[in-house]
Protein backbone atom coordinates (compact mmCIF):
# COMPACT_ATOMS: atom_id res chain seq x y z
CA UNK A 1 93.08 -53.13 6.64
CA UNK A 2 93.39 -51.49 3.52
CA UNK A 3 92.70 -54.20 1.56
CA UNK A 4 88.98 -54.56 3.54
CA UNK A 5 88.42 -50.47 3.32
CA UNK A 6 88.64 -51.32 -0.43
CA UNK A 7 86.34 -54.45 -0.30
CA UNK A 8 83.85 -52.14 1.59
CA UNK A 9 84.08 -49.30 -1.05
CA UNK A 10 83.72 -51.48 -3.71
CA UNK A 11 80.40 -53.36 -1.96
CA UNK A 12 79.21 -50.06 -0.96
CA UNK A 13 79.61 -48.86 -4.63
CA UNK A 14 77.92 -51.92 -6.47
CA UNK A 15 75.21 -51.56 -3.50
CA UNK A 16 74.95 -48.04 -4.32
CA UNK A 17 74.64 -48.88 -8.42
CA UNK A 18 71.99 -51.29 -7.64
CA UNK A 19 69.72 -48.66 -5.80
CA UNK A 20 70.20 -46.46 -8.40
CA UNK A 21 69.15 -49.13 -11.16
CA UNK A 22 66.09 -50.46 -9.48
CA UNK A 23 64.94 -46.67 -9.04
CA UNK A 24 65.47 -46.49 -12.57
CA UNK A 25 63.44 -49.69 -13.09
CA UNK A 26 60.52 -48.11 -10.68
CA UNK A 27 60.32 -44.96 -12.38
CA UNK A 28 60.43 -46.62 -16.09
CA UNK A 29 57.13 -48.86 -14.13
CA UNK A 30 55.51 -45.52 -13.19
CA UNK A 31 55.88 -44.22 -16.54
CA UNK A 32 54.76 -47.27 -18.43
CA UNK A 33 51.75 -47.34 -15.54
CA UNK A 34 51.11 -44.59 -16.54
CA UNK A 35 50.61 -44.34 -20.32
CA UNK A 36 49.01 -47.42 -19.77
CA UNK A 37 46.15 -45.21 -17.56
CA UNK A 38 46.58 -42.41 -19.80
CA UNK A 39 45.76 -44.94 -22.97
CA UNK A 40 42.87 -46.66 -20.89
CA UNK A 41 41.19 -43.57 -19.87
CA UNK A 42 41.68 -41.97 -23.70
CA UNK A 43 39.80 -45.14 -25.03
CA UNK A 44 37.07 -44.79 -22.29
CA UNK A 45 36.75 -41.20 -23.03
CA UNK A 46 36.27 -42.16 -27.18
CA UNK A 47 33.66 -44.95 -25.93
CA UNK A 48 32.12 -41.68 -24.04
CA UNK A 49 31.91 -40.07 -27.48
CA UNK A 50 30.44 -42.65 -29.64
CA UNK A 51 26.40 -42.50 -28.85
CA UNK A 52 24.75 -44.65 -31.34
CA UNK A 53 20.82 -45.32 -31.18
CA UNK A 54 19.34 -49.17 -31.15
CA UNK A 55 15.77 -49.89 -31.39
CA UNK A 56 14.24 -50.62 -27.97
CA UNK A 57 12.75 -53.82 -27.59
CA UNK A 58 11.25 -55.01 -23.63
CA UNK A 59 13.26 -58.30 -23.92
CA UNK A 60 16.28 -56.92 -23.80
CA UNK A 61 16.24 -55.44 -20.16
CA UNK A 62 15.66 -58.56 -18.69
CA UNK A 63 18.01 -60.90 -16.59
CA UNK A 64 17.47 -63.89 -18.62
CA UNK A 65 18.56 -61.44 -22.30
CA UNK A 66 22.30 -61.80 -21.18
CA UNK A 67 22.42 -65.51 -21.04
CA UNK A 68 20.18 -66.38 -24.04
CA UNK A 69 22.20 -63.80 -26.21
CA UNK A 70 25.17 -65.73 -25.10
CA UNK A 71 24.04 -69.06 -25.71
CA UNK A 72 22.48 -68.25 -28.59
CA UNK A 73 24.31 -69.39 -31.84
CA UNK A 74 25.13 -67.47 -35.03
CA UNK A 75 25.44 -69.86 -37.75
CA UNK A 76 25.22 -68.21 -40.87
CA UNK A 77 27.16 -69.19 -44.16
CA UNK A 78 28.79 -66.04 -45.52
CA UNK A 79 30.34 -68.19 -48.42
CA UNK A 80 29.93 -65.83 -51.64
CA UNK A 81 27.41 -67.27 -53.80
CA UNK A 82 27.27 -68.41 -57.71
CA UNK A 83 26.27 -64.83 -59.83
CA UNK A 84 22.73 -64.88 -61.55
CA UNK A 85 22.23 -63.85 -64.91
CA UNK A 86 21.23 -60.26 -63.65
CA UNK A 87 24.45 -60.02 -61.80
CA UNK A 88 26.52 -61.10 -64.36
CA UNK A 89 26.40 -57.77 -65.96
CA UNK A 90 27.53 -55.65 -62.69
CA UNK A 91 31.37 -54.61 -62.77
CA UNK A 92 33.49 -57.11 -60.58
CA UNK A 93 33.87 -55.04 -57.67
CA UNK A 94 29.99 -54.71 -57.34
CA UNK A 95 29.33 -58.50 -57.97
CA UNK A 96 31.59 -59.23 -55.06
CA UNK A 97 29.80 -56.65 -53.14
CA UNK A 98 26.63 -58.79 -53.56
CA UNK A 99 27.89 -61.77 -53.02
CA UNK A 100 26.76 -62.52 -49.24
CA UNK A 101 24.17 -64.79 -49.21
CA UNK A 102 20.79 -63.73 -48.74
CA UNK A 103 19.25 -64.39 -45.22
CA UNK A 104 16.34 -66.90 -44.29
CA UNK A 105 13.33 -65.20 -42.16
CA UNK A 106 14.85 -67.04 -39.14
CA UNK A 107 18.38 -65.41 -39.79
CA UNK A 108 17.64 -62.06 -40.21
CA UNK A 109 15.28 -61.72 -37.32
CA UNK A 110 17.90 -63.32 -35.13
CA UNK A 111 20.79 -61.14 -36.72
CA UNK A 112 18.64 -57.57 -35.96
CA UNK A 113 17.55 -58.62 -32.66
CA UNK A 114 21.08 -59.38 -31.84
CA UNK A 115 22.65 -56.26 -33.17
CA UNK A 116 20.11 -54.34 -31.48
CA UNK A 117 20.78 -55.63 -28.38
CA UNK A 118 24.52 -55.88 -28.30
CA UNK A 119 23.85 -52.21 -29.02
CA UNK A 120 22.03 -51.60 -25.64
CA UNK A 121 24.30 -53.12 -24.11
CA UNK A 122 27.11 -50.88 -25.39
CA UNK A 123 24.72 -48.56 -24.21
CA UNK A 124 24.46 -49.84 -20.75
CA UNK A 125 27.82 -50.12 -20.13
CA UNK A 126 28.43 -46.69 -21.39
CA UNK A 127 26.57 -45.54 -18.91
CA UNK A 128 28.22 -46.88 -15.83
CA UNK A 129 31.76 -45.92 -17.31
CA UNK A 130 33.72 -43.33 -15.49
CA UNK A 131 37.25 -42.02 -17.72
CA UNK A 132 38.92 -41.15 -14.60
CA UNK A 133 38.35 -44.47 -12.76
CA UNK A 134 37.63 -47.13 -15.64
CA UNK A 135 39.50 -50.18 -15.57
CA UNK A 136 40.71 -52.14 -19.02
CA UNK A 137 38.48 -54.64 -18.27
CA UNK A 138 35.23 -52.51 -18.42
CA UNK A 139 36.93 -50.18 -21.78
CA UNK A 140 37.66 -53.71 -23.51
CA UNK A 141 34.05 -55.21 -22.73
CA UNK A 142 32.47 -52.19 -24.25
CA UNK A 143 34.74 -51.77 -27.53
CA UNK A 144 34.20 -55.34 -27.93
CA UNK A 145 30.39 -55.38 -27.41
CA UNK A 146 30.10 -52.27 -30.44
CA UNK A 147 32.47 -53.83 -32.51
CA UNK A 148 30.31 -57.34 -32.26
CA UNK A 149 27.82 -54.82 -33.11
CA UNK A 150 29.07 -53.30 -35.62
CA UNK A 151 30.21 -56.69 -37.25
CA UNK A 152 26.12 -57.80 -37.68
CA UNK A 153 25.05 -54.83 -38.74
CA UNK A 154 27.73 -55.20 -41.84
CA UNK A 155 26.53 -58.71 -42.66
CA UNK A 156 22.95 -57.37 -42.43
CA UNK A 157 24.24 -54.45 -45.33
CA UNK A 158 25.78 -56.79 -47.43
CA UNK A 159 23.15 -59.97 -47.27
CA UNK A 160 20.79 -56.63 -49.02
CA UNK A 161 23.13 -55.19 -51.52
CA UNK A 162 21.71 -57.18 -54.59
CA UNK A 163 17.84 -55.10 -53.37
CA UNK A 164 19.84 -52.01 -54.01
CA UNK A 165 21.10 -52.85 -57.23
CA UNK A 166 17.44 -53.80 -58.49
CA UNK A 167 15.90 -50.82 -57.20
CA UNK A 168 18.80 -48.92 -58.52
CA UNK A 169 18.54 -49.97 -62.00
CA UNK A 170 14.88 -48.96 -62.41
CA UNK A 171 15.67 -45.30 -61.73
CA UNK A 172 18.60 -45.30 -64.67
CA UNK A 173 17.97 -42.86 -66.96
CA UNK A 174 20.91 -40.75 -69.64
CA UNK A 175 21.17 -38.25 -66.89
CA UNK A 176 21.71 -40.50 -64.49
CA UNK A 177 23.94 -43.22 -63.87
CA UNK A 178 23.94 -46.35 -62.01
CA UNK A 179 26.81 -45.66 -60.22
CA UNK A 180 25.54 -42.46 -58.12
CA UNK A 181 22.42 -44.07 -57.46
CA UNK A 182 23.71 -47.20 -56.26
CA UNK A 183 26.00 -44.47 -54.15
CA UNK A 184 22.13 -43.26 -52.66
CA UNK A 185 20.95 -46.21 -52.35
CA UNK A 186 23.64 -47.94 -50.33
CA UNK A 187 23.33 -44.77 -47.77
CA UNK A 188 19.82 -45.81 -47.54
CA UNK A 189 20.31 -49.06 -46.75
CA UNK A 190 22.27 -48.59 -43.79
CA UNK A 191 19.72 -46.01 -42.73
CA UNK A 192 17.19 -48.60 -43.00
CA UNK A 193 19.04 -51.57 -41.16
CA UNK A 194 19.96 -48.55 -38.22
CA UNK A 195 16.08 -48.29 -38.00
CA UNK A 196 14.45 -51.74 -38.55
CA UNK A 197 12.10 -52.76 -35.71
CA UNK A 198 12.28 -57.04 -36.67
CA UNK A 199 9.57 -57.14 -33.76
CA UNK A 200 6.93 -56.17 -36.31
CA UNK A 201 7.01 -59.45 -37.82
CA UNK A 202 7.30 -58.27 -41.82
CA UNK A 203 10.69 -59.26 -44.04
CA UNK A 204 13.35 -56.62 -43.80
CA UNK A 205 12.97 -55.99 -47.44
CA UNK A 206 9.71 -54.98 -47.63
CA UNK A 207 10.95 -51.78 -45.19
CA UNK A 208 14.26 -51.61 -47.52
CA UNK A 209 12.30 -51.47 -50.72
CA UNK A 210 10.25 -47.90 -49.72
CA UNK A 211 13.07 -46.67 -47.72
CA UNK A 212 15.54 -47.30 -50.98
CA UNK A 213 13.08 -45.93 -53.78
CA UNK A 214 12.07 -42.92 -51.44
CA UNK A 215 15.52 -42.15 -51.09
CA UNK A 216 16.64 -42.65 -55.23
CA UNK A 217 12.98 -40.38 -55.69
CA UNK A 218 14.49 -37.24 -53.24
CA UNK A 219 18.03 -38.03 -54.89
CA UNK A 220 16.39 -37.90 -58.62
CA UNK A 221 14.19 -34.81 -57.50
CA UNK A 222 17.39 -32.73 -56.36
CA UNK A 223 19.36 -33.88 -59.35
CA UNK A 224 16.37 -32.78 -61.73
CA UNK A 225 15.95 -29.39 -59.98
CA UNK A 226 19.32 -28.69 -60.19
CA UNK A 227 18.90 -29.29 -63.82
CA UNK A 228 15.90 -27.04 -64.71
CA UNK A 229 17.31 -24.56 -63.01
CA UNK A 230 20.54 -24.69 -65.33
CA UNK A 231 18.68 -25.00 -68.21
CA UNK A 232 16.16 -22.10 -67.01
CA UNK A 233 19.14 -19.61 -66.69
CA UNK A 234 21.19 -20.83 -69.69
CA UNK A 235 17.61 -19.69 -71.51
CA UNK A 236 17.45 -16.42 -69.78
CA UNK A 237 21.14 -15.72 -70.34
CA UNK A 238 20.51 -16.71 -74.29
CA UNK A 239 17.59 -14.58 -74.60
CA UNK A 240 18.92 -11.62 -73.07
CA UNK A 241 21.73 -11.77 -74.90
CA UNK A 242 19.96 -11.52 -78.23
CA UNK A 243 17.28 -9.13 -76.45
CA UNK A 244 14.15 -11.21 -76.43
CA UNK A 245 12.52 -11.91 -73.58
CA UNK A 246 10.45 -15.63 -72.46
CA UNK A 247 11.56 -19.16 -73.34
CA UNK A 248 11.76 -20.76 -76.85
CA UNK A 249 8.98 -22.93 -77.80
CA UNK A 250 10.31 -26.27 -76.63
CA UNK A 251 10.42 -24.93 -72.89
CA UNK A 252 6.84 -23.68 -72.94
CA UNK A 253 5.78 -27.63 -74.35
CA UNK A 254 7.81 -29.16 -71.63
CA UNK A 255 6.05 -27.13 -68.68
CA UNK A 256 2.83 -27.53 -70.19
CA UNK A 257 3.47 -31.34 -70.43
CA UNK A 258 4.57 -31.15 -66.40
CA UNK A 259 1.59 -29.08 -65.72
CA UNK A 260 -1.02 -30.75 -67.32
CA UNK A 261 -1.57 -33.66 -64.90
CA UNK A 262 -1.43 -31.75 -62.10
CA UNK A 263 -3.86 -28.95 -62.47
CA UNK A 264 -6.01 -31.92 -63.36
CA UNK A 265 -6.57 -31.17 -59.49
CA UNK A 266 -8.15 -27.99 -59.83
CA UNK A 267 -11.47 -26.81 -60.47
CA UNK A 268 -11.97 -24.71 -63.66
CA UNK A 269 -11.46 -21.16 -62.19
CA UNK A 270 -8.29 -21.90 -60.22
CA UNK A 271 -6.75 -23.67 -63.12
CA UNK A 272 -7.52 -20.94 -65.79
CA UNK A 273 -6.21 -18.18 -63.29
CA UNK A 274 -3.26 -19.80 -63.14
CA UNK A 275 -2.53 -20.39 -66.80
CA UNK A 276 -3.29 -16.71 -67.25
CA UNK A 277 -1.53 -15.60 -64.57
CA UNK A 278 1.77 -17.58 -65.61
CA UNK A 279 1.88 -16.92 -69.07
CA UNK A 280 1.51 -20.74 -70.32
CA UNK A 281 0.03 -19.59 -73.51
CA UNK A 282 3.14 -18.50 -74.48
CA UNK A 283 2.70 -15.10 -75.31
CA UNK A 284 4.87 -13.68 -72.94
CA UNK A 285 2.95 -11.28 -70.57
CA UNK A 286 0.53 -11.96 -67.15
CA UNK A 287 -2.76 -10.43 -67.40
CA UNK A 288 -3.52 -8.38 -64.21
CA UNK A 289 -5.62 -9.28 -61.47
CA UNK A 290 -8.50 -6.64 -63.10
CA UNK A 291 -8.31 -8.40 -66.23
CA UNK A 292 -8.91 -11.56 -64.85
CA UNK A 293 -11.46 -9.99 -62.50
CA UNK A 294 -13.70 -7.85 -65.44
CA UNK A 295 -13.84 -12.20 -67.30
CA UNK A 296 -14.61 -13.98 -64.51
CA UNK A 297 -17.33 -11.10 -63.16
CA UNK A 298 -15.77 -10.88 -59.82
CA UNK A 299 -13.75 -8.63 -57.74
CA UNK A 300 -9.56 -8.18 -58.06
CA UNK A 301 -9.32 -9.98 -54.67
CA UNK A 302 -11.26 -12.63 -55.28
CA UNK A 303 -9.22 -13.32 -58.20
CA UNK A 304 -5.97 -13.12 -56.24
CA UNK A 305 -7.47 -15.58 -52.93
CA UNK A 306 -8.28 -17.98 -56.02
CA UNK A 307 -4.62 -17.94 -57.22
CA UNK A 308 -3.27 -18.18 -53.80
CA UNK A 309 -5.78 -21.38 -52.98
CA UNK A 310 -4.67 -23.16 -56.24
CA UNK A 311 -0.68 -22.64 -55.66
CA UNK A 312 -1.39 -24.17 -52.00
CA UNK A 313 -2.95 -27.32 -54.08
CA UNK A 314 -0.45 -27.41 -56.20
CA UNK A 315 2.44 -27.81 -53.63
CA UNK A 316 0.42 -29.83 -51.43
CA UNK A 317 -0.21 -32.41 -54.75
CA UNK A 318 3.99 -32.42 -55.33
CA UNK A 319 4.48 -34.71 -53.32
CA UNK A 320 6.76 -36.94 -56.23
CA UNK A 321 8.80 -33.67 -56.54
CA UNK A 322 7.91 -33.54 -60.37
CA UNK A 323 5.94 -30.09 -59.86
CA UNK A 324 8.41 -28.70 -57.08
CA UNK A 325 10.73 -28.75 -59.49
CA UNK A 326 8.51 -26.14 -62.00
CA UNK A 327 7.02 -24.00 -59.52
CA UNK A 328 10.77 -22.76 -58.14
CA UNK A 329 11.94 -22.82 -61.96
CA UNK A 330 9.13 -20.22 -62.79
CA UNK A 331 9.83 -19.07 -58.91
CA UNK A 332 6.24 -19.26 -58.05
């Protein structure tokens, strides 16, 4: 008997281990069920987040879009090409940078209307997504939808990084190097590959071209603003400190020089007001509006509503940025 009260304790204790080990085992499930819902519904909620814009096209909506998008194939040789002779000057890490191939018509329309529409239908399925209730399944199929996304969109970049560099290198000048516009014009690009509509029927580069050199011109227009204004106050601080008053010569020249071509645009009255009025003759003091008024015969407000019509032509004509650039210098 005592030998079967000890069998019985000893079942009853390895029974009694066992319980405890397979609550363990449940509660180390729970937990790991757990973090795995806790990491699903964090990556739904980032997919929540991410709102990217694609450009609309009526095809993709339809119920035959899915299945030709699937079927269709993406065979494009990414194999970095042989530099040409213009390349062959770049710095290594650029001419790798422009090694993708470029794309045929047929490839690049195919690769934009793709990326747009894997794009709606990141879109789509962003829509339908709950966090609290979203399965792996539907976060996985929408991360893997941008990221096929994402992936044409680079090739698209990189098949165009040799337009930058040309456009780029026309802009060059002491004060500025390749290197920051390349910088500019690499921003653009993406810009323009985000925005191309391929449904248009022109080449991609035609819209990369204007989108690139407007870009490097409002880049080029900051950078030379920035500049006069430097070299305005470094003047001022100069002349005050050996108590004149104006600019030197060579100032005067070079906002002639900038001037000239624009108040081209004027008629004679507005353009000699405003050479009087802004002291371009150098001497150093505006006549006043009676002064003007007594030589031209007519009254002191007519003289000002002149002036005021001929700045409003002026900033109207800047569109380039060139006379922009003089009008805040003088702070007209």
């Amino acid at each position: 008997m005592v030998s079967l009260s000890h069998h019985n304790e000893g079942k009853n204790g390895t029974e009694t281990l066992s319980v405890k080990k397979q609550k363990q085992q449940q509660g180390k499930s729970r937990v790991s069920l757990d973090r795995a819902s806790n990491a699903v519904r964090d990556r739904a909620k980032a997919i929540l987040r991410t709102e990217i814009d694609f450009v609309p096209n009526a095809f993709f909506a339809k119920r035959s879009a899915e299945k030709f998008f699937d079927n269709e194939e993406m065979e494009i040789d990414v194999t970095p090409r042989t530099r040409s002779k213009s390349e062959g000057s770049l710095p290594t890490h650029l001419s790798q940078l422009c090694g993708t191939p470029l794309l045929t018509p047929e490839q690049e329309v195919s690769s934009f209307r793709r990326m747009n529409y894997l794009k709606f239908r990141f879109n789509r399925i962003r829509s339908k997504l709950n966090a609290e209730t979203a399965t792996a399944e539907q976060v996985a199929e929408a991360e893997s939808t941008l990221r096929q996304a994402n992936s044409v969109r680079d090739l698209l970049i990189r098949a165009n990084l040799r337009l930058v560099v040309s456009v780029a290198r026309k802009f060059v000048t002491p004060q500025l190097t390749f290197d920051e516009l390349f910088s500019d014009g690499v921003i653009a690009l993406m810009n323009a590959v985000e925005k191309f509509d391929y449904d248009r029927g022109y080449r991609f580069s035609t819209y990369a071209y204007y989108s690139i050199s407007r870009s490097l011109y409002r880049f080029i227009k900051v950078q030379r603003k920035n500049r006069i204004h430097s070299d305005v106050l470094e003047q001022v601080v100069e002349a005050d400190d050996d108590g004149q008053s104006g600019w030197n010569q060579e100032s005067w020249d070079f906002v002639n020089e900038e001037l000239d071509s624009m108040l081209e645009q004027l008629d004679q009255r507005e353009r000699w007001i405003i050479r009087q009025r802004y002291t371009f003759d150098n001497e150093g003091k505006a006549p006043t509006y009676k002064v003007l008024a007594e030589k031209l015969g007519v009254c002191n407000e007519r003289v000002r509503q002149l002036e005021k019509r001929a700045l409003s032509k002026l900033r109207n004509l800047s569109d380039d940025g060139r006379f922009t650039d003089i009008l805040e210098a003088l702070d007209i």
